[in-house]
Protein backbone atom coordinates (compact mmCIF):
# COMPACT_ATOMS: atom_id res chain seq x y z
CA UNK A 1 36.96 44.50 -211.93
CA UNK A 2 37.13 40.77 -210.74
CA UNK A 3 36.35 38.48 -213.38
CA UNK A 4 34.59 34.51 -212.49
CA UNK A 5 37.31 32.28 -212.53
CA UNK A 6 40.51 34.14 -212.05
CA UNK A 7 42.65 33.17 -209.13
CA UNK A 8 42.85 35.92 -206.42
CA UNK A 9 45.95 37.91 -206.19
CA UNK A 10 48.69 36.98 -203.90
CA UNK A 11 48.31 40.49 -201.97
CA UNK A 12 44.95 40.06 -201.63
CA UNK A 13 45.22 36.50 -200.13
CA UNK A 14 48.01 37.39 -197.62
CA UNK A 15 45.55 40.17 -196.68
CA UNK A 16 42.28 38.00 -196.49
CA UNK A 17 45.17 35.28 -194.38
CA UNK A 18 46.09 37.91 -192.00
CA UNK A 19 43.22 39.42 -190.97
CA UNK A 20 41.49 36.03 -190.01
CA UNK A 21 45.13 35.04 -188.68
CA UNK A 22 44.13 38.27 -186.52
CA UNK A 23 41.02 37.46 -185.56
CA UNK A 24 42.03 33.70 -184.64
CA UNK A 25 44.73 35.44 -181.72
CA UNK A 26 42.10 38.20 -181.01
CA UNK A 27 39.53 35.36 -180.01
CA UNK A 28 42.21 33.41 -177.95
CA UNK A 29 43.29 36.01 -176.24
CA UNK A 30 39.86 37.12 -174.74
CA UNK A 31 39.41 33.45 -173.69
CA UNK A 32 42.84 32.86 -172.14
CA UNK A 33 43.67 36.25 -170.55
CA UNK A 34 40.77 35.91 -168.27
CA UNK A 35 42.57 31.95 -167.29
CA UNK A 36 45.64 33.22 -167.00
CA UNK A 37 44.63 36.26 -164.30
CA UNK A 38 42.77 34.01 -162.21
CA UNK A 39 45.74 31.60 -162.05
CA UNK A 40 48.03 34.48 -161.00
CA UNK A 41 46.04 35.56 -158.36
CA UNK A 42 45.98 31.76 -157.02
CA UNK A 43 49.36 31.19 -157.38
CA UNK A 44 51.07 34.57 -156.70
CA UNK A 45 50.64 34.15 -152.72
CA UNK A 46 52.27 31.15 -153.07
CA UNK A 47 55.08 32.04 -156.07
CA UNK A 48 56.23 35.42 -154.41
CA UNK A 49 57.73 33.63 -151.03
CA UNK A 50 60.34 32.33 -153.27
CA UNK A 51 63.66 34.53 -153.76
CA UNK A 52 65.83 34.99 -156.13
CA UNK A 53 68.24 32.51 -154.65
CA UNK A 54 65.50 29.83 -154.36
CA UNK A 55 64.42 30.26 -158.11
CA UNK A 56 68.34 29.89 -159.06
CA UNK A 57 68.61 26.46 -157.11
CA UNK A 58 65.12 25.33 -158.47
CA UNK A 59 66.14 26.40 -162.04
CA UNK A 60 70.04 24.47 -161.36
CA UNK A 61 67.96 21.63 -159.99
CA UNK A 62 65.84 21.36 -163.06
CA UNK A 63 68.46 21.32 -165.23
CA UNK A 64 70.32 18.90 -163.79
CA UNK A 65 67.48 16.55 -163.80
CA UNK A 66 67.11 17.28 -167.30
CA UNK A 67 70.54 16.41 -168.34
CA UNK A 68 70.41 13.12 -166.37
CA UNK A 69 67.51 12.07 -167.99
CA UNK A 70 69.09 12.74 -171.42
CA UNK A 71 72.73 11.40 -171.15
CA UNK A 72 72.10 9.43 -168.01
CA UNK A 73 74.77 10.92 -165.51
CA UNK A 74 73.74 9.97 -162.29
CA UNK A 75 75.50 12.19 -160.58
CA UNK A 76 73.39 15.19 -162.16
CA UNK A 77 70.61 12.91 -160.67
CA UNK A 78 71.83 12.90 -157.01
CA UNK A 79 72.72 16.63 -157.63
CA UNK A 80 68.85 17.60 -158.84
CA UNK A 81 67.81 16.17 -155.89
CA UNK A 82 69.24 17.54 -153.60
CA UNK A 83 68.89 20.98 -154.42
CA UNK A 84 64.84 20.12 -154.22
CA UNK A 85 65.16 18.40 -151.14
CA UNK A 86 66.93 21.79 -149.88
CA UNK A 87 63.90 23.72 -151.57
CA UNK A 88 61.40 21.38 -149.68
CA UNK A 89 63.25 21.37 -146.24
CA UNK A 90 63.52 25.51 -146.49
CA UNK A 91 59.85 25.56 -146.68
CA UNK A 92 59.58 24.08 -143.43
CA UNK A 93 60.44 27.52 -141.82
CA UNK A 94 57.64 29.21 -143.69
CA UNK A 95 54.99 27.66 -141.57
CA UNK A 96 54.61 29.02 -138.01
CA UNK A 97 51.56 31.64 -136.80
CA UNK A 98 52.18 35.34 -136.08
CA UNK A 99 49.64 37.90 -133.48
CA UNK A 100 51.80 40.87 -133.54
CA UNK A 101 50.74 44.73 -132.47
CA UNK A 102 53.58 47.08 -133.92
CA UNK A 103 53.24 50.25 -133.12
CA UNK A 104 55.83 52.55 -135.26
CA UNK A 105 56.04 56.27 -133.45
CA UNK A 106 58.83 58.94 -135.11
CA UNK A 107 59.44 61.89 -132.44
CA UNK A 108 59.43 64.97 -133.53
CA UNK A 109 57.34 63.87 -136.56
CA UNK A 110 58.76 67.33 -138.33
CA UNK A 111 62.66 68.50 -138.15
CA UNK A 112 64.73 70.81 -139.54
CA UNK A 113 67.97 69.51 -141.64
CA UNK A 114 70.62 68.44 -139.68
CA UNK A 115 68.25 67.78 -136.07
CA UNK A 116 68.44 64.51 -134.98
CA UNK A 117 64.89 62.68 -135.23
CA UNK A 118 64.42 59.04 -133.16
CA UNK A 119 61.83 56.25 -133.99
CA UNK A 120 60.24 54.04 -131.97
CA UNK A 121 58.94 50.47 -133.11
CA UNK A 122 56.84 48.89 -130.21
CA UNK A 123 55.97 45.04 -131.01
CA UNK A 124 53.12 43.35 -129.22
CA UNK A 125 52.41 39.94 -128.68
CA UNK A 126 48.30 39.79 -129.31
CA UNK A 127 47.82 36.36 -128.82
CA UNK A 128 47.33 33.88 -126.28
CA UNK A 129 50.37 31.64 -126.81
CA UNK A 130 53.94 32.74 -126.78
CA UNK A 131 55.42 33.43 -130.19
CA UNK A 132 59.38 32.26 -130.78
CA UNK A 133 61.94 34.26 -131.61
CA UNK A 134 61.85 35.83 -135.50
CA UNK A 135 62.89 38.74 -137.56
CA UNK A 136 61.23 42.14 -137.94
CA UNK A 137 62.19 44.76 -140.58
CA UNK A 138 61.25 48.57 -141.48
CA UNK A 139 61.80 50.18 -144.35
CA UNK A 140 63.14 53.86 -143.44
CA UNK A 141 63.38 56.24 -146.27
CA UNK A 142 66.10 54.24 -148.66
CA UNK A 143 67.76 52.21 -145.79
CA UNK A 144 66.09 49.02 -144.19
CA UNK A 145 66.32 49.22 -140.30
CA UNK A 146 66.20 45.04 -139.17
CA UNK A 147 65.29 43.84 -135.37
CA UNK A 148 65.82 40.42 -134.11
CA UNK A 149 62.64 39.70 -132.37
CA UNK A 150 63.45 37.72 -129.15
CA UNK A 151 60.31 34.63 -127.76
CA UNK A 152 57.52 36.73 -126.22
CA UNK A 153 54.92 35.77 -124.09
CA UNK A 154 51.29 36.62 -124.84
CA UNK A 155 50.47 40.36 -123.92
CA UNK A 156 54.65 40.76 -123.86
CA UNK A 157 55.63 43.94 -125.16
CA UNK A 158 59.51 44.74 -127.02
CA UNK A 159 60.52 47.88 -127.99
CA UNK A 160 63.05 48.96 -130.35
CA UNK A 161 64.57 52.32 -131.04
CA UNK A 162 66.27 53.68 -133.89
CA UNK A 163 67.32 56.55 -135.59
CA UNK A 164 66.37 58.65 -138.92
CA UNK A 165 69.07 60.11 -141.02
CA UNK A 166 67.78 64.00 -141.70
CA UNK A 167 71.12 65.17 -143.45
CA UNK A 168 68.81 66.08 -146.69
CA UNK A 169 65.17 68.10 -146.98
CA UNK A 170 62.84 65.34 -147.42
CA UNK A 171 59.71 63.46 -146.51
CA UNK A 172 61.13 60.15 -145.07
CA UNK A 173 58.83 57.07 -144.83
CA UNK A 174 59.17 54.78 -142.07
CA UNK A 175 57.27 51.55 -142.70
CA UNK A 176 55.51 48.98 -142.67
CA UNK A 177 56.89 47.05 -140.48
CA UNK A 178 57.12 43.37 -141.49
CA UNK A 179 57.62 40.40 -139.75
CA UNK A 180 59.99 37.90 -141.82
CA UNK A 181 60.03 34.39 -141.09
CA UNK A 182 62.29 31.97 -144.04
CA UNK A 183 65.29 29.76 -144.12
CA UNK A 184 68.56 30.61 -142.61
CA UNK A 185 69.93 30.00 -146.74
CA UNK A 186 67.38 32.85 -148.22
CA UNK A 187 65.79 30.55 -150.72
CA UNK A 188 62.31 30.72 -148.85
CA UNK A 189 60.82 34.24 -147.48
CA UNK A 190 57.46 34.96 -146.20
CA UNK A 191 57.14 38.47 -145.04
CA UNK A 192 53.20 39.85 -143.12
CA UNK A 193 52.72 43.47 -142.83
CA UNK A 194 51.88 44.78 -139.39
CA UNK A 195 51.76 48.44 -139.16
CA UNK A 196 50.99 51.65 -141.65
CA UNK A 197 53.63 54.10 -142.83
CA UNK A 198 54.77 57.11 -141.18
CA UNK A 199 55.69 60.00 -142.64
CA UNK A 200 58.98 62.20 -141.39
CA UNK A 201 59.08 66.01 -142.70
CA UNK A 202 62.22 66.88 -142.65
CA UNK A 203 62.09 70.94 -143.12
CA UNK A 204 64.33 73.32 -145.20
CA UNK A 205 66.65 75.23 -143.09
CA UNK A 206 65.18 79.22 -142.91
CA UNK A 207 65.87 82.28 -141.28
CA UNK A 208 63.13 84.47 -139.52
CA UNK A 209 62.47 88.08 -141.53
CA UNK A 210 61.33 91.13 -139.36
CA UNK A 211 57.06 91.65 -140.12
CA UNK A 212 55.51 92.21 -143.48
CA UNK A 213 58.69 90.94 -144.91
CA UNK A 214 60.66 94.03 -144.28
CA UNK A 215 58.32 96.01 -146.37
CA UNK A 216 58.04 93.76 -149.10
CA UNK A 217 54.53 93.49 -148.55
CA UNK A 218 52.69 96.26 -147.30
CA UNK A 219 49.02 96.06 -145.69
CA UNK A 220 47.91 98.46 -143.84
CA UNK A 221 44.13 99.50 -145.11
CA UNK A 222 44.61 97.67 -148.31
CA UNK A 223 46.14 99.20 -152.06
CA UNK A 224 43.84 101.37 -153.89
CA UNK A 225 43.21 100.11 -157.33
CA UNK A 226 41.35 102.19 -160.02
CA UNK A 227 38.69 99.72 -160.61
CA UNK A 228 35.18 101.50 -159.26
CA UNK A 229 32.97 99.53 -156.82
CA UNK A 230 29.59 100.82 -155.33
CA UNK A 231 30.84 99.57 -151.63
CA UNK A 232 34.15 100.17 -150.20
CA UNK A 233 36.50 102.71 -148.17
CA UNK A 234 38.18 105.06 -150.74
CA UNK A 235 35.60 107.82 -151.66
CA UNK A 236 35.55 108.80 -155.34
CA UNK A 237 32.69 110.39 -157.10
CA UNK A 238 28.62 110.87 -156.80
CA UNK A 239 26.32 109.60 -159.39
CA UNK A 240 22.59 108.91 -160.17
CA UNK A 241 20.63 106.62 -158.23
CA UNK A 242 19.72 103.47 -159.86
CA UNK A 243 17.23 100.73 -158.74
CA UNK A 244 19.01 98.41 -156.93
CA UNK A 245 21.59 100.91 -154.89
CA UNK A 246 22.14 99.96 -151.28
CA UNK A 247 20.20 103.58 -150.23
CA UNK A 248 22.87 103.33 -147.42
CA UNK A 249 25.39 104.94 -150.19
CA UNK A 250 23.33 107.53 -150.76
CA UNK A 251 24.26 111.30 -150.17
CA UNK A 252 21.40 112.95 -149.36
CA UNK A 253 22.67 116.31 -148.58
CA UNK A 254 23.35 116.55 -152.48
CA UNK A 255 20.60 114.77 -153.15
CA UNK A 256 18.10 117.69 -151.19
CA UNK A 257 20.17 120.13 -153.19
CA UNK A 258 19.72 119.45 -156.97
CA UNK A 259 16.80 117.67 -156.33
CA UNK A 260 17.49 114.27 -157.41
CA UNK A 261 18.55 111.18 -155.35
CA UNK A 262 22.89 110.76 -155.86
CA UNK A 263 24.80 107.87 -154.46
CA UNK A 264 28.65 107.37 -153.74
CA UNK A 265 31.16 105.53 -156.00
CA UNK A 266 34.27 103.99 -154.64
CA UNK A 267 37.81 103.24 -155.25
CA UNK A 268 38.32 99.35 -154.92
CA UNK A 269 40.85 98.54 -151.77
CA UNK A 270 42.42 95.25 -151.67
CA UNK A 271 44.41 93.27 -149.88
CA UNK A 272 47.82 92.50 -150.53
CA UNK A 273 48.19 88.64 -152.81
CA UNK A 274 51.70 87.73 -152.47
CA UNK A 275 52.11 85.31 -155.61
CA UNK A 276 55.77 83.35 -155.41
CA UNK A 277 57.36 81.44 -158.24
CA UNK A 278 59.56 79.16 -157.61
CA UNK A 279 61.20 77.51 -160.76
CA UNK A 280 62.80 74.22 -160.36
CA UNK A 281 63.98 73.15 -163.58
CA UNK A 282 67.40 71.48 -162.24
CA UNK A 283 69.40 73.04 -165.15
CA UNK A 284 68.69 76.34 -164.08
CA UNK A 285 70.63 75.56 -160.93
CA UNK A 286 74.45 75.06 -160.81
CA UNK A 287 74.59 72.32 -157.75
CA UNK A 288 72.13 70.97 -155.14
CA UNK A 289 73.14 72.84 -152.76
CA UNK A 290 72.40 75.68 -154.80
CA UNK A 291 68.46 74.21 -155.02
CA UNK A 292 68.55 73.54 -151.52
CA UNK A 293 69.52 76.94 -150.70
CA UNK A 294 66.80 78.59 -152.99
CA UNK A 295 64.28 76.26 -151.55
CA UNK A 296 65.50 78.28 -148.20
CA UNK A 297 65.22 81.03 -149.16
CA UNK A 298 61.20 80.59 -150.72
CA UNK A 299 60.16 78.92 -147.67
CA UNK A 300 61.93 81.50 -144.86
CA UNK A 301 59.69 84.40 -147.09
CA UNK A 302 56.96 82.56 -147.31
CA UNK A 303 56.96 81.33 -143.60
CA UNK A 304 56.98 85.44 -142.62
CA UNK A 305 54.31 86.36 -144.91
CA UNK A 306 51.90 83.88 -143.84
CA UNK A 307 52.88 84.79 -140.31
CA UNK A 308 52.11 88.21 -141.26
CA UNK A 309 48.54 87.16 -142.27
CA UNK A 310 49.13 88.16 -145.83
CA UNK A 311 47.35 86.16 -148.68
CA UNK A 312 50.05 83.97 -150.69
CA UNK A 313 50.62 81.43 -153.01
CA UNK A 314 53.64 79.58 -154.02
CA UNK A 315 54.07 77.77 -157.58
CA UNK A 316 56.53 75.27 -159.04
CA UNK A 317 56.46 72.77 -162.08
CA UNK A 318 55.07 70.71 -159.95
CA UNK A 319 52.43 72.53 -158.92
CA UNK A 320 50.98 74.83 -156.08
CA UNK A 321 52.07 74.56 -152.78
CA UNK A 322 49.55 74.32 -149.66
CA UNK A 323 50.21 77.51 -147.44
CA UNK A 324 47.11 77.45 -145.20
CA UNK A 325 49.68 77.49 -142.54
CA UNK A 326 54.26 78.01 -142.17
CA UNK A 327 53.86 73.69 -141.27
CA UNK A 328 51.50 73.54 -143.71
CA UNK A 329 54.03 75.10 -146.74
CA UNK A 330 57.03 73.48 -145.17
CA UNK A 331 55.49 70.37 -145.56
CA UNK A 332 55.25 71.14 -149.19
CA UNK A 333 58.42 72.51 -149.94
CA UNK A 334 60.24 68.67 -148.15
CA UNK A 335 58.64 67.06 -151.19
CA UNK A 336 60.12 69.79 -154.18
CA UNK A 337 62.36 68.13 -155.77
CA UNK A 338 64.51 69.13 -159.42
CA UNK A 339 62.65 68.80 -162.58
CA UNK A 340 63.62 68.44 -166.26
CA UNK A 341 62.06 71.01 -169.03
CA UNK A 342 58.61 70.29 -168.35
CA UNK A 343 57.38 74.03 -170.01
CA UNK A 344 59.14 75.51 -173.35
CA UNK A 345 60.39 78.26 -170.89
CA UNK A 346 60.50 79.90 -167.85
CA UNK A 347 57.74 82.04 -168.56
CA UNK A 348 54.99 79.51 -170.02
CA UNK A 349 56.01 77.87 -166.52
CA UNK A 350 55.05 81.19 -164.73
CA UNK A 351 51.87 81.18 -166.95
CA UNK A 352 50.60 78.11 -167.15
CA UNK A 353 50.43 78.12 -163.04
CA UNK A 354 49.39 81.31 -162.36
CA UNK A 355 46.48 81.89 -164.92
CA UNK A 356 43.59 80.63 -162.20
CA UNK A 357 44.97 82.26 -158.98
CA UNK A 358 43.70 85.82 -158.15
CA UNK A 359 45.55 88.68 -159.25
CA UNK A 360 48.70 89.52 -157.40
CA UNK A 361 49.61 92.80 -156.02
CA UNK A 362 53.29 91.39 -155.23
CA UNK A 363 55.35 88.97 -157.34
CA UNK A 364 58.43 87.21 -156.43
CA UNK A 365 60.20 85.00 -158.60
CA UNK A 366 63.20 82.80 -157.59
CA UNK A 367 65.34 80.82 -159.73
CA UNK A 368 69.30 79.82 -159.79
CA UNK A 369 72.57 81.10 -161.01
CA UNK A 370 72.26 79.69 -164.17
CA UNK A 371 68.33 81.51 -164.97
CA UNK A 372 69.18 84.36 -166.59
CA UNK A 373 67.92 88.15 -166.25
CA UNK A 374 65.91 87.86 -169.69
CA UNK A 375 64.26 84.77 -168.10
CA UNK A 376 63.28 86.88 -165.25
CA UNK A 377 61.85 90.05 -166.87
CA UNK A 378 59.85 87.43 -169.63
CA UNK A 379 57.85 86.42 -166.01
CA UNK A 380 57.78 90.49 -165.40
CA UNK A 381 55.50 91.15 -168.97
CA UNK A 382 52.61 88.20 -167.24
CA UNK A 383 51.55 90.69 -164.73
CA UNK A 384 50.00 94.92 -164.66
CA UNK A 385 52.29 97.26 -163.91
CA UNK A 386 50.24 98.56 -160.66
CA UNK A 387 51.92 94.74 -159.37
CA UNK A 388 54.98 95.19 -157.40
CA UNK A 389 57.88 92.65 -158.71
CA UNK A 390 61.12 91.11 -157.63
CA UNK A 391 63.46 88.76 -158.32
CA UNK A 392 65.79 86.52 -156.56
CA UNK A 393 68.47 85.75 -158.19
CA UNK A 394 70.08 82.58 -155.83
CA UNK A 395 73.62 82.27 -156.50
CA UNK A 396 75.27 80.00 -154.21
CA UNK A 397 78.48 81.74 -152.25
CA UNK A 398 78.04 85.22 -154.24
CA UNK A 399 78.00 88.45 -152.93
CA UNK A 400 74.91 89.65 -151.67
CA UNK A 401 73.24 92.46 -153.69
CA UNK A 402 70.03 94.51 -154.65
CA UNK A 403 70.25 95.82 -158.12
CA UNK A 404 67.61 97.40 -161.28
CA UNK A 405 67.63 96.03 -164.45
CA UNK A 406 64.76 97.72 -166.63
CA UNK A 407 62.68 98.97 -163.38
CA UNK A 408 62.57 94.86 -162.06
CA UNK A 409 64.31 94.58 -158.66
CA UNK A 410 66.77 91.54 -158.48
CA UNK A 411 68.31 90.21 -154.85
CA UNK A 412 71.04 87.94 -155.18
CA UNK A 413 71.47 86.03 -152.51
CA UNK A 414 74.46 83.66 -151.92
CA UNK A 415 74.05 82.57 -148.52
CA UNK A 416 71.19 82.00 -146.45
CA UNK A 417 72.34 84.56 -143.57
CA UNK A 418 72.40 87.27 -145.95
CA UNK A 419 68.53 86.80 -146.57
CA UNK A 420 67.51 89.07 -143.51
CA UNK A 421 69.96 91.64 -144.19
CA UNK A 422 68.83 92.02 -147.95
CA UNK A 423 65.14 91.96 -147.61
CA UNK A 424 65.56 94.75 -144.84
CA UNK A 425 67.62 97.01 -147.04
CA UNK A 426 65.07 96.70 -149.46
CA UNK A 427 62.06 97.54 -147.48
């Protein structure tokens, strides 16, 4: 109850202070936020040509005028000048007009690990007057590939070569190229951008399986399953006719006998759905190599069964891998790369990226040295037991082997050479 006359509170009047305190900021934000971005955007082209050398001399050069001014050294004076005479003079190698074509070609746009891939950069002089001599650079994967451009005459072409480093699986970008004109000190740098990026797969290394995956997948007139359809193959029973029936099904030799009309049932045929999962949680793995190899040995079954004309699909943390096509999935698998703990577990991975594909009749599941057995049977209990399962167990440099554990076959596979072998013996 607030009685006439009493002073307010002290709580109350830092409240009622800070909310219009609030509101004050609030309002001058909206008004100056809008100032500031259009400012930026006028004054970026012109703030971003400076480097971080040329913002350390104008910063020295700033403070040295500074401390002139306020104990009067002249030789700070003479010092503050220089450095923005320096600043002005590197500017004068900023100005100059560019009419470049750059063409960037990689050949063979996809290799394997360890192939040597070459680049081209082809530079064009577009315009009608000769350009002088300058510096072109191209961002390749992590590295920086720079070409001293000699003078060109108009409609002169200059080609460079170079080479892409394809020790590692990987998508490697060449590009843009960018044409760099600035002072010989580095305090001044305007760069133009002349061509797109181009993208380098480089592939997994894999090893070619005999057809059908060595009987991993089998596809000859489709698996019978016990769901009942009223149009298929596998004959199973005769019942009534109801309105509606294709009158193609019907049997009318039994149908003349008891006197009313009977149709055929069927035993739904499908075709094999290969579903792989590929976990790549990096602490299920003891090395990279390890990964590497188990990204192998994904991509050289996958590769066979899509050769084989089998319906697949391949799933990771990071999602599902394309697999219209084998350059289609190797694409896919250049750009897995290790992945913290993402899912609780292994098996709400499995889950969580299989629950809208259709229903597989085959189920492999890869995973490193470190996943452990329990892990893989916890992916086992996701799918019907009329869907065939196995695991592959990738333990770099161990012996190759095909055990049972609980009815769930598990490969383990410690080299890459030993995949053929193992998938044979198993079919």
């Amino acid at each position: 109850m607030t009685v006439v006359g009493e002073k307010p509170e002290p709580a109350a009047l830092l409240a009622t202070v800070g909310i219009r305190t609030i509101r004050f900021l609030t309002a001058v934000r909206s008004v100056v936020m809008p100032v500031v971005r259009i400012l930026w955007r006028a004054l970026w082209p012109v703030l971003r040509v400076v480097t971080a050398a040329g913002w350390l001399v104008l910063g020295l050069a700033v403070v040295a005028i500074l401390l002139s001014a306020v104990f009067g050294w002249q030789e700070f004076t003479y010092l503050g000048l220089v450095m923005l005479a320096a600043l002005v003079l590197c500017g004068v190698f900023l100005f100059g007009r560019a009419s470049y074509g750059v063409l960037v070609e990689l050949n063979p746009r996809r290799v394997v690990v360890g192939e040597r891939a070459m680049g081209r950069m082809v530079v064009t002089n577009t315009g009608s007057r000769g350009l002088g001599p300058t510096r072109m650079e191209l961002p390749v994967g992590r590295g920086l590939a720079e070409f001293q451009l000699p003078s060109m005459a108009p409609r002169e072409e200059h080609e460079e070569l170079f080479a892409v480093p394809t020790n590692r699986r990987a998508v490697i970008v060449a590009g843009p190229a960018e044409s760099v004109r600035g002072d010989q000190l580095g305090m001044l740098r305007r760069a133009l951008k002349w061509a797109e990026a181009v993208d380098l797969f480089v592939h997994p290394r894999t090893v070619r399986l005999a057809p059908s995956a060595a009987g991993l997948v089998r596809d000859l007139e489709g698996q019978v399953s016990t769901k009942i359809t009223n149009n298929d193959i596998a004959f199973h029973a005769l019942r009534p006719y109801v309105p509606g029936d294709d009158r193609r099904n019907v049997h009318w030799r039994t149908s003349a006998r008891i006197g009313q009309l009977m149709v055929r049932q069927f035993e739904e045929t499908r075709r094999s759905q290969v579903t792989m999962i590929h976990a790549t949680r990096s602490d299920l793995y003891a090395s990279d190599e390890e990964f590497e190899l188990a990204i192998s040995v994904t991509a050289s079954i996958a590769a066979q069964v899509i050769r084989d004309g089998v319906q697949m699909n391949i799933v990771s943390e990071s999602g599902v891998w394309r697999t219209q096509t084998v350059t289609a999935m190797l694409d896919a698998s250049c750009r897995i790369e290790p992945v913290g703990r993402l899912y609780p577990s292994v098996r709400d991975f499995a889950r969580e990226r299989t629950r809208r594909l259709p229903s597989p009749s085959v189920v492999m599941t890869i995973g490193g040295s470190n996943m452990t057995t329990a892990e893989y049977r916890s992916v086992e209990t996701l799918f019907g037991s009329d869907t065939s399962q196995v695991a592959f167990h990738v333990v770099d440099g161990a012996q190759p082997k095909i055990a049972s554990v609980a009815g769930l076959t598990v490969i383990t596979v410690g080299s890459l050479g030993d995949l053929s072998r193992l998938v044979r013996g198993l079919g």
